[in-house]
C-alpha atoms as a PDB file:
ATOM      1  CA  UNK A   1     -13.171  17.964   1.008  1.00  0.00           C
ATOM      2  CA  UNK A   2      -9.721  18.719   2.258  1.00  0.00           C
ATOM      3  CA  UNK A   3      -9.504  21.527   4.170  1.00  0.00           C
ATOM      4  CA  UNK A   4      -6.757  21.971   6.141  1.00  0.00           C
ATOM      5  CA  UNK A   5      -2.762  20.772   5.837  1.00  0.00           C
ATOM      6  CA  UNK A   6      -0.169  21.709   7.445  1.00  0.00           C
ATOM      7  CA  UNK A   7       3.724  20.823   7.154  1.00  0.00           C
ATOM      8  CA  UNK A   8       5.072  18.427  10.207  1.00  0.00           C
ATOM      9  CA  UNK A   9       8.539  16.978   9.633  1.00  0.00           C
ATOM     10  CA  UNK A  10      11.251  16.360   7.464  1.00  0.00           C
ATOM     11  CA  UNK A  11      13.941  13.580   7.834  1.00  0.00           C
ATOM     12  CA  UNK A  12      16.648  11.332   6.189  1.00  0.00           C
ATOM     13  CA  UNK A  13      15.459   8.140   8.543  1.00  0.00           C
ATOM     14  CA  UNK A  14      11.406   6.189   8.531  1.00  0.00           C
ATOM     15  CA  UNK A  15      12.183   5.389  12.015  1.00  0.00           C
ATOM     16  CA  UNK A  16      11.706   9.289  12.882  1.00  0.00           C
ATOM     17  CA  UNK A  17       8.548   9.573  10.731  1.00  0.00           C
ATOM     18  CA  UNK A  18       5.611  10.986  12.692  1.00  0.00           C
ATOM     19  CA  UNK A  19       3.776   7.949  14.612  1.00  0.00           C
ATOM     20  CA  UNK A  20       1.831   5.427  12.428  1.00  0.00           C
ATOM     21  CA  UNK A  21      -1.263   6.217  13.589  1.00  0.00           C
ATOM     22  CA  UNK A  22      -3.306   7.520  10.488  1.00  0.00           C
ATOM     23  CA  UNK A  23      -3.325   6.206   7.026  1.00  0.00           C
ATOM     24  CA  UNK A  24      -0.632   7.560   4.651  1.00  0.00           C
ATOM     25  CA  UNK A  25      -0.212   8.687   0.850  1.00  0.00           C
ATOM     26  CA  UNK A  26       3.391   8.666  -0.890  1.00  0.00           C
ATOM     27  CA  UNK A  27       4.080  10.812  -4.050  1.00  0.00           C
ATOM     28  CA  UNK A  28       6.847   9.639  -5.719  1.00  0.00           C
ATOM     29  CA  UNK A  29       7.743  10.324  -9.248  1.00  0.00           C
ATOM     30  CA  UNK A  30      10.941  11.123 -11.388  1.00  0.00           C
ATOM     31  CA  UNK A  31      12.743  14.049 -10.559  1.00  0.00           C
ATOM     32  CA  UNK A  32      10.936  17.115 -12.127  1.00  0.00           C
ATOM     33  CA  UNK A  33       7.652  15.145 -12.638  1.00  0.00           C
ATOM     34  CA  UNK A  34       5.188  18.012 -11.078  1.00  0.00           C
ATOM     35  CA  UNK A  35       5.097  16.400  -7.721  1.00  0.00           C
ATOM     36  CA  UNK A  36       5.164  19.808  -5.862  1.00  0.00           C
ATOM     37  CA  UNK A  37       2.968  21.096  -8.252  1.00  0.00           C
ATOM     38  CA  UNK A  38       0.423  18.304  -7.854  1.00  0.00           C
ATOM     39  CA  UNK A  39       0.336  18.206  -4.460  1.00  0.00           C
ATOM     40  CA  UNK A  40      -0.145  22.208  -4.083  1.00  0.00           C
ATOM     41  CA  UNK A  41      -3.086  21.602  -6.436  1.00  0.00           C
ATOM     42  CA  UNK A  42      -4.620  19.047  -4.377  1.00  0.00           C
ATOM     43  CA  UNK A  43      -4.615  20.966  -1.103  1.00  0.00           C
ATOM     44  CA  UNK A  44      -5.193  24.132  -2.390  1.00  0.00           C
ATOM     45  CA  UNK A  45      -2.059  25.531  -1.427  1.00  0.00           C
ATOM     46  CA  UNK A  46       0.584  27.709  -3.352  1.00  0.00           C
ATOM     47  CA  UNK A  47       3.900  26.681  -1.125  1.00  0.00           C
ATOM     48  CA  UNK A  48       3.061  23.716   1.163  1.00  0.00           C
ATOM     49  CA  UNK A  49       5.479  21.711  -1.141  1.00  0.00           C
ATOM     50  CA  UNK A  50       8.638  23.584  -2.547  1.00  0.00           C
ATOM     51  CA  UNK A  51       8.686  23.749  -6.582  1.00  0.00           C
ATOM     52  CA  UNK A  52      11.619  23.906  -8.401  1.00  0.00           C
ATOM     53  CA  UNK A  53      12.896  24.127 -12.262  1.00  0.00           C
ATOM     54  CA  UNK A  54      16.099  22.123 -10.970  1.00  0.00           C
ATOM     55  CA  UNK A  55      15.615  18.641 -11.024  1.00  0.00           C
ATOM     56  CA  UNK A  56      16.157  16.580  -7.025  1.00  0.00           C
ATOM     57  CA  UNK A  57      15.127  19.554  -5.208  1.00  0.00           C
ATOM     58  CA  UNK A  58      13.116  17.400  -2.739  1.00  0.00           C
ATOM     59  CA  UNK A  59      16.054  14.961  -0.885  1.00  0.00           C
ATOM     60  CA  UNK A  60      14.047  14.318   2.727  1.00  0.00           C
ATOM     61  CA  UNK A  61      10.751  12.343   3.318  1.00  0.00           C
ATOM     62  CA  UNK A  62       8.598  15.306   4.173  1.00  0.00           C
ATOM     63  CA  UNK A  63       5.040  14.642   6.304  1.00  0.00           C
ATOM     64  CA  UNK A  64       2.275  16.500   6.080  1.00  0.00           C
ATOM     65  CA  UNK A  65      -1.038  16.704   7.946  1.00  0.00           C
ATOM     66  CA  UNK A  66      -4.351  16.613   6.222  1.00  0.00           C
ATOM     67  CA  UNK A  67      -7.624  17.456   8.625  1.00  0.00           C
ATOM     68  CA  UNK A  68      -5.929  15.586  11.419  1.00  0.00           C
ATOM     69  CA  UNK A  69      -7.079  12.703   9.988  1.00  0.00           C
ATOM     70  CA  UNK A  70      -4.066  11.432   7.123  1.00  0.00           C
ATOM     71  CA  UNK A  71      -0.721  12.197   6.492  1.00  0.00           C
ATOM     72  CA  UNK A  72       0.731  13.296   2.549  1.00  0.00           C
ATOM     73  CA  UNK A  73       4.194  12.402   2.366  1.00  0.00           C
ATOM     74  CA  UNK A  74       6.436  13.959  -0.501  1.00  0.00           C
ATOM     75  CA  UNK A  75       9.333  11.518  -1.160  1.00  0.00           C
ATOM     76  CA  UNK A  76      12.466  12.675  -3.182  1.00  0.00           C
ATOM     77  CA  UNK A  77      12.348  11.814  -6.851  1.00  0.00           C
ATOM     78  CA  UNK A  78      13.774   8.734  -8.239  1.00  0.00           C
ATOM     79  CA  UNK A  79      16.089   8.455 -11.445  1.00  0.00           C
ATOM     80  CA  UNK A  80      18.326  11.296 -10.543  1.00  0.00           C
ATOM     81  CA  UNK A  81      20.506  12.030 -13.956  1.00  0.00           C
ATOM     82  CA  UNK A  82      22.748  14.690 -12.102  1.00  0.00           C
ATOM     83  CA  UNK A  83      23.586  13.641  -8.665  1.00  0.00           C
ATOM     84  CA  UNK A  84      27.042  11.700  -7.999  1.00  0.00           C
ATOM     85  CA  UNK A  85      26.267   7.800  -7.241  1.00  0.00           C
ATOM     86  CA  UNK A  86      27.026   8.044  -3.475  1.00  0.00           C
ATOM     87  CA  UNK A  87      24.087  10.523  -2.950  1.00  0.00           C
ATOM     88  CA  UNK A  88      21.827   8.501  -5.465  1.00  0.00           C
ATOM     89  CA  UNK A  89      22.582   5.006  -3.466  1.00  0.00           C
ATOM     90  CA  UNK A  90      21.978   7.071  -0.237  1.00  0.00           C
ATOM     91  CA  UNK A  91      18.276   8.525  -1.632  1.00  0.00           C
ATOM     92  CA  UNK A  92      17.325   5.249  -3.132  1.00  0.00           C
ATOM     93  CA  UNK A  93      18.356   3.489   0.174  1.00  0.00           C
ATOM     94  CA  UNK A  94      16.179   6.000   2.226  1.00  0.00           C
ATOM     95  CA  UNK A  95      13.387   5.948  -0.381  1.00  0.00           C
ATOM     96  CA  UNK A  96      13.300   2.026   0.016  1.00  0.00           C
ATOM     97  CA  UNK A  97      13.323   1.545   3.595  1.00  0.00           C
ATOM     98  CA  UNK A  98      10.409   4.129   3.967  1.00  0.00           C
ATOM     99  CA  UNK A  99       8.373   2.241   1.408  1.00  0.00           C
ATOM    100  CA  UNK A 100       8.756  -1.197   2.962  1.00  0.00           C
ATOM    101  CA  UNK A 101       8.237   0.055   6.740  1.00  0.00           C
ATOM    102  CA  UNK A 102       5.932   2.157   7.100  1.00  0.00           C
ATOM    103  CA  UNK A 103       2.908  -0.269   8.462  1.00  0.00           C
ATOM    104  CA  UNK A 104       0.240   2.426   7.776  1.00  0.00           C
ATOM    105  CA  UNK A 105       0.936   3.243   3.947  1.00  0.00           C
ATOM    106  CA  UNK A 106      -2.019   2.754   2.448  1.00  0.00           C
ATOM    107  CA  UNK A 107      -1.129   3.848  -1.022  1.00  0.00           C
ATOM    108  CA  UNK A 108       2.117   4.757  -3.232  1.00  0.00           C
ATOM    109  CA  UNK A 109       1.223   7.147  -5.900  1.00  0.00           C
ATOM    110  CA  UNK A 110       3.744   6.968  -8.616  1.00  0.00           C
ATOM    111  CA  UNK A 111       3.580   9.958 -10.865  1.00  0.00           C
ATOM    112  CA  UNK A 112       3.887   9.657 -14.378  1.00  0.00           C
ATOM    113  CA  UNK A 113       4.526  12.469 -17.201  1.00  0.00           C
ATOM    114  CA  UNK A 114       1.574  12.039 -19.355  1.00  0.00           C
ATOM    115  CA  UNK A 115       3.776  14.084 -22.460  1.00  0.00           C
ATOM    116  CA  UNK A 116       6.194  11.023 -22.730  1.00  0.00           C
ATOM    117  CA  UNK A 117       5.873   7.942 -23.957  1.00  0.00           C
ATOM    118  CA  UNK A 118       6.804   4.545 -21.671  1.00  0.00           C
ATOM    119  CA  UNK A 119       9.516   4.998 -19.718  1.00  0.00           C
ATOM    120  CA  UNK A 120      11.964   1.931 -18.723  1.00  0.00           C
ATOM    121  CA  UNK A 121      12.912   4.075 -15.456  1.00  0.00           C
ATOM    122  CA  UNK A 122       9.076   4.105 -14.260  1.00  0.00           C
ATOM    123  CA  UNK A 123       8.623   0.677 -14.824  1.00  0.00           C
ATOM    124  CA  UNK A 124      11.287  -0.763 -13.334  1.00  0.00           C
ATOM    125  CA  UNK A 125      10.391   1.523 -10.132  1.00  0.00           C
ATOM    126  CA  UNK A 126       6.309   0.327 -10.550  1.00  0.00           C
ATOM    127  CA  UNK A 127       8.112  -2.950 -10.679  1.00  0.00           C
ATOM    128  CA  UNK A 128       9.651  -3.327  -7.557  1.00  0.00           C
ATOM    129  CA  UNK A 129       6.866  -1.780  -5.866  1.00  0.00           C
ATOM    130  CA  UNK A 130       4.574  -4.491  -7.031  1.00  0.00           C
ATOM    131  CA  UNK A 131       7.288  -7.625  -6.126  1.00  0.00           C
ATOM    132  CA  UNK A 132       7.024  -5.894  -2.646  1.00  0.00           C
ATOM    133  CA  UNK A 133       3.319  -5.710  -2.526  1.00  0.00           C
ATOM    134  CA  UNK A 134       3.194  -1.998  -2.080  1.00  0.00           C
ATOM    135  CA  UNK A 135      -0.249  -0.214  -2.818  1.00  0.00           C
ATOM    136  CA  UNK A 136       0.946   1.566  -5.958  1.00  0.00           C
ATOM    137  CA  UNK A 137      -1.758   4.045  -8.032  1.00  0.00           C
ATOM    138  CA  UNK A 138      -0.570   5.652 -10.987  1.00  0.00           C
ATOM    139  CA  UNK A 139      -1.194   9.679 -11.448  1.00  0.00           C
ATOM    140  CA  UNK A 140      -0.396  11.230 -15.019  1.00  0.00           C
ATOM    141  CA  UNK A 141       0.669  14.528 -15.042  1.00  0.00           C
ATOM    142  CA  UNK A 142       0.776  17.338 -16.892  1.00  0.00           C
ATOM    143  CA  UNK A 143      -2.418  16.584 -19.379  1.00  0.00           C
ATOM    144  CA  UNK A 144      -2.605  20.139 -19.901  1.00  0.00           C
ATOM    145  CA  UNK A 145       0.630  20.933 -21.884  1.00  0.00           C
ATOM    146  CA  UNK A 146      -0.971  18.857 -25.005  1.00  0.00           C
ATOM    147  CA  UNK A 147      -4.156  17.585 -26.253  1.00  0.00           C
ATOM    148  CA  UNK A 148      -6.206  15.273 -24.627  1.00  0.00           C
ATOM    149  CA  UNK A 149      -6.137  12.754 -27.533  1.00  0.00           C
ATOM    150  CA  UNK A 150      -2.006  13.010 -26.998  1.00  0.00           C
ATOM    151  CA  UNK A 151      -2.542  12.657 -23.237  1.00  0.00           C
ATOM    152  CA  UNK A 152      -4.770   9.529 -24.155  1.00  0.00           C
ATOM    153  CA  UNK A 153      -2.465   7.857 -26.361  1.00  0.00           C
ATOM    154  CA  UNK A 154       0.787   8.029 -23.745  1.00  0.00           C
ATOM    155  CA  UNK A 155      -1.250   6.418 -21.008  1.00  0.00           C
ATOM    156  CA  UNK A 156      -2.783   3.566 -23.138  1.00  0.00           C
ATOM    157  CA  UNK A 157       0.737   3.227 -24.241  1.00  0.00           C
ATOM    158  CA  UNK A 158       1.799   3.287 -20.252  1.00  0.00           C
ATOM    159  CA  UNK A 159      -0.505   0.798 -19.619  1.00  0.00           C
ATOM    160  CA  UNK A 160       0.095  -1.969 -22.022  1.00  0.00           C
ATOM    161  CA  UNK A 161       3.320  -2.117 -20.871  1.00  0.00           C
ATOM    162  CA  UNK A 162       2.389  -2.338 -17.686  1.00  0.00           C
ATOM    163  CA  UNK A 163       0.011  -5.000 -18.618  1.00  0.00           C
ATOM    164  CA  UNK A 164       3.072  -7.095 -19.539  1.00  0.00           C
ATOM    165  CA  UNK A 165       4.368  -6.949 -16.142  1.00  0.00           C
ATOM    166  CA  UNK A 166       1.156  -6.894 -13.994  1.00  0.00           C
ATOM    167  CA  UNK A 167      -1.619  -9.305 -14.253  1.00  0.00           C
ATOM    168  CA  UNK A 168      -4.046  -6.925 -13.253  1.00  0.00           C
ATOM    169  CA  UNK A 169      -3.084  -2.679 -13.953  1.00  0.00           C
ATOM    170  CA  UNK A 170      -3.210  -0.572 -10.352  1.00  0.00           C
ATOM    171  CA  UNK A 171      -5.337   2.436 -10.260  1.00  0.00           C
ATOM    172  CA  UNK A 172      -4.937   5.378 -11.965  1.00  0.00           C
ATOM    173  CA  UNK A 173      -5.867   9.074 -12.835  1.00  0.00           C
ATOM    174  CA  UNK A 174      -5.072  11.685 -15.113  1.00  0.00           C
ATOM    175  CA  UNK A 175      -4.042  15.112 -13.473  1.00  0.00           C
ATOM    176  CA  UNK A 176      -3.266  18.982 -14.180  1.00  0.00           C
ATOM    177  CA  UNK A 177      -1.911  20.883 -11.641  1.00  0.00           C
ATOM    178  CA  UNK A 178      -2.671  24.085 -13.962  1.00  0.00           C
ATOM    179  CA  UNK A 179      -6.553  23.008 -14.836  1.00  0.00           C
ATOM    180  CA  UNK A 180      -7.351  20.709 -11.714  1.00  0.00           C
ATOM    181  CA  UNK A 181      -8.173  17.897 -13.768  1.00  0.00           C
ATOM    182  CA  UNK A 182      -8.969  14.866 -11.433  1.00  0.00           C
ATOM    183  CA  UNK A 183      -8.339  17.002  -8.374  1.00  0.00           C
ATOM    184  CA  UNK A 184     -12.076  15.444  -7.339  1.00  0.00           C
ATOM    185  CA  UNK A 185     -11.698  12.265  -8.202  1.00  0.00           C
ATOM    186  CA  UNK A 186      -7.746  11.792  -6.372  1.00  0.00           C
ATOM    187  CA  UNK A 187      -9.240  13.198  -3.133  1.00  0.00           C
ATOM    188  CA  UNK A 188     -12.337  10.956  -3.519  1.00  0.00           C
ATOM    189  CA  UNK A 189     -10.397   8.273  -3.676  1.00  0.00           C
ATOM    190  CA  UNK A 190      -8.167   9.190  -0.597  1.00  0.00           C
ATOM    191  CA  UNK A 191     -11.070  10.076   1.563  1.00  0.00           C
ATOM    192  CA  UNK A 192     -12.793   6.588   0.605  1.00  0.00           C
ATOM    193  CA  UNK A 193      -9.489   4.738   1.654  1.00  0.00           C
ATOM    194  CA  UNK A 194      -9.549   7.330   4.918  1.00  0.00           C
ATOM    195  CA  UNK A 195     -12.960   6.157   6.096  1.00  0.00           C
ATOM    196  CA  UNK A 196     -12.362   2.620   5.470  1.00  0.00           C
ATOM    197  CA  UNK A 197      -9.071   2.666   7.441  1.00  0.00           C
ATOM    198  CA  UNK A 198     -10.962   4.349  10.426  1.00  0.00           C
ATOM    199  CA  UNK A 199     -13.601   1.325  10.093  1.00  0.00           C
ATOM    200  CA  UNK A 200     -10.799  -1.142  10.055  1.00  0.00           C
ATOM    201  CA  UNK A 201      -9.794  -0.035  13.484  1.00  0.00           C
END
């Protein structure tokens, strides 16, 4: 289980990320996707990651240690509606040269708002992740705010498109941040990659 996480760094630059030592978990999503919220869920923790109503709040890649033994790494959102195009080039820039060079990223979870159907912004971004090779696994959040048939339908619907871009769909899991849903099976599958990093060694 994950026990213990603590906040290390925040910068504008990869190169000044903490050393690449242990394996590492992006969460990326649009801006106001419940990224904070998801991630305070999953470590048990009210205020590790800063929520906020306003949309772009998170604008640094921001490390945190888990056990001594991975780093979580909140990334700013993606798909910023409000921001003037200088600062959206510069985020997207950042985003995109953490993605592609950090050696020990062992998996890019893209989070998805289970209340909407398929969205051409999240696509596009699963997209590029996929023509660069990057370890993307899909989260869908929110599944508590309607019914769970509702939650079913928007990620079938999430996933045939994807299936028209992608011959074979990444990972995924269906999350609350208010009822835990697949709080036990997300850190499952982060401790399996963990171990088999460590083995790899």
């Amino acid at each position: 289980m994950l026990k213990n996480a603590r906040f290390l760094t925040s910068n504008t630059d990869h190169r000044k990320c903490p050393p690449a030592n242990k394996p590492e978990f992006a969460f990326i999503g649009r801006s106001n996707v419940g990224k904070s919220s998801l991630i305070n869920m999953l470590t048990n923790h009210k205020h590790l990651a800063k929520i906020s109503g306003k949309p772009g709040k998170t604008q640094l890649i921001n490390h945190f240690d888990i056990d001594g033994r991975w780093y979580m790494v909140d990334l700013p959102g993606y798909g910023f509606a409000k921001v003037n195009k200088k600062l959206k080039a510069d985020w997207d820039k950042m985003i995109r040269a953490y993605l592609t060079g950090r050696e020990n990223l062992t998996a890019v979870f893209v989070l998805i708002d289970s209340r909407h159907s398929p969205q051409k912004i999240d696509l596009e971004f699963i997209q590029w992740c996929g023509q660069l090779q990057l370890p993307v696994v899909l989260l869908f959040t929110k599944a508590d705010k309607q019914s769970h048939s509702k939650t079913s339908q928007n990620v079938h619907q999430f996933l045939d498109e994807m299936e028209k871009l992608f011959v074979e769909l990444p990972e995924f899991f269906v999350t609350s941040a208010v009822t835990f849903e697949g709080r036990d099976e997300l850190i499952g599958f982060i401790e399996e990659n963990v171990a088999e990093y460590y083995e790899g060694e």
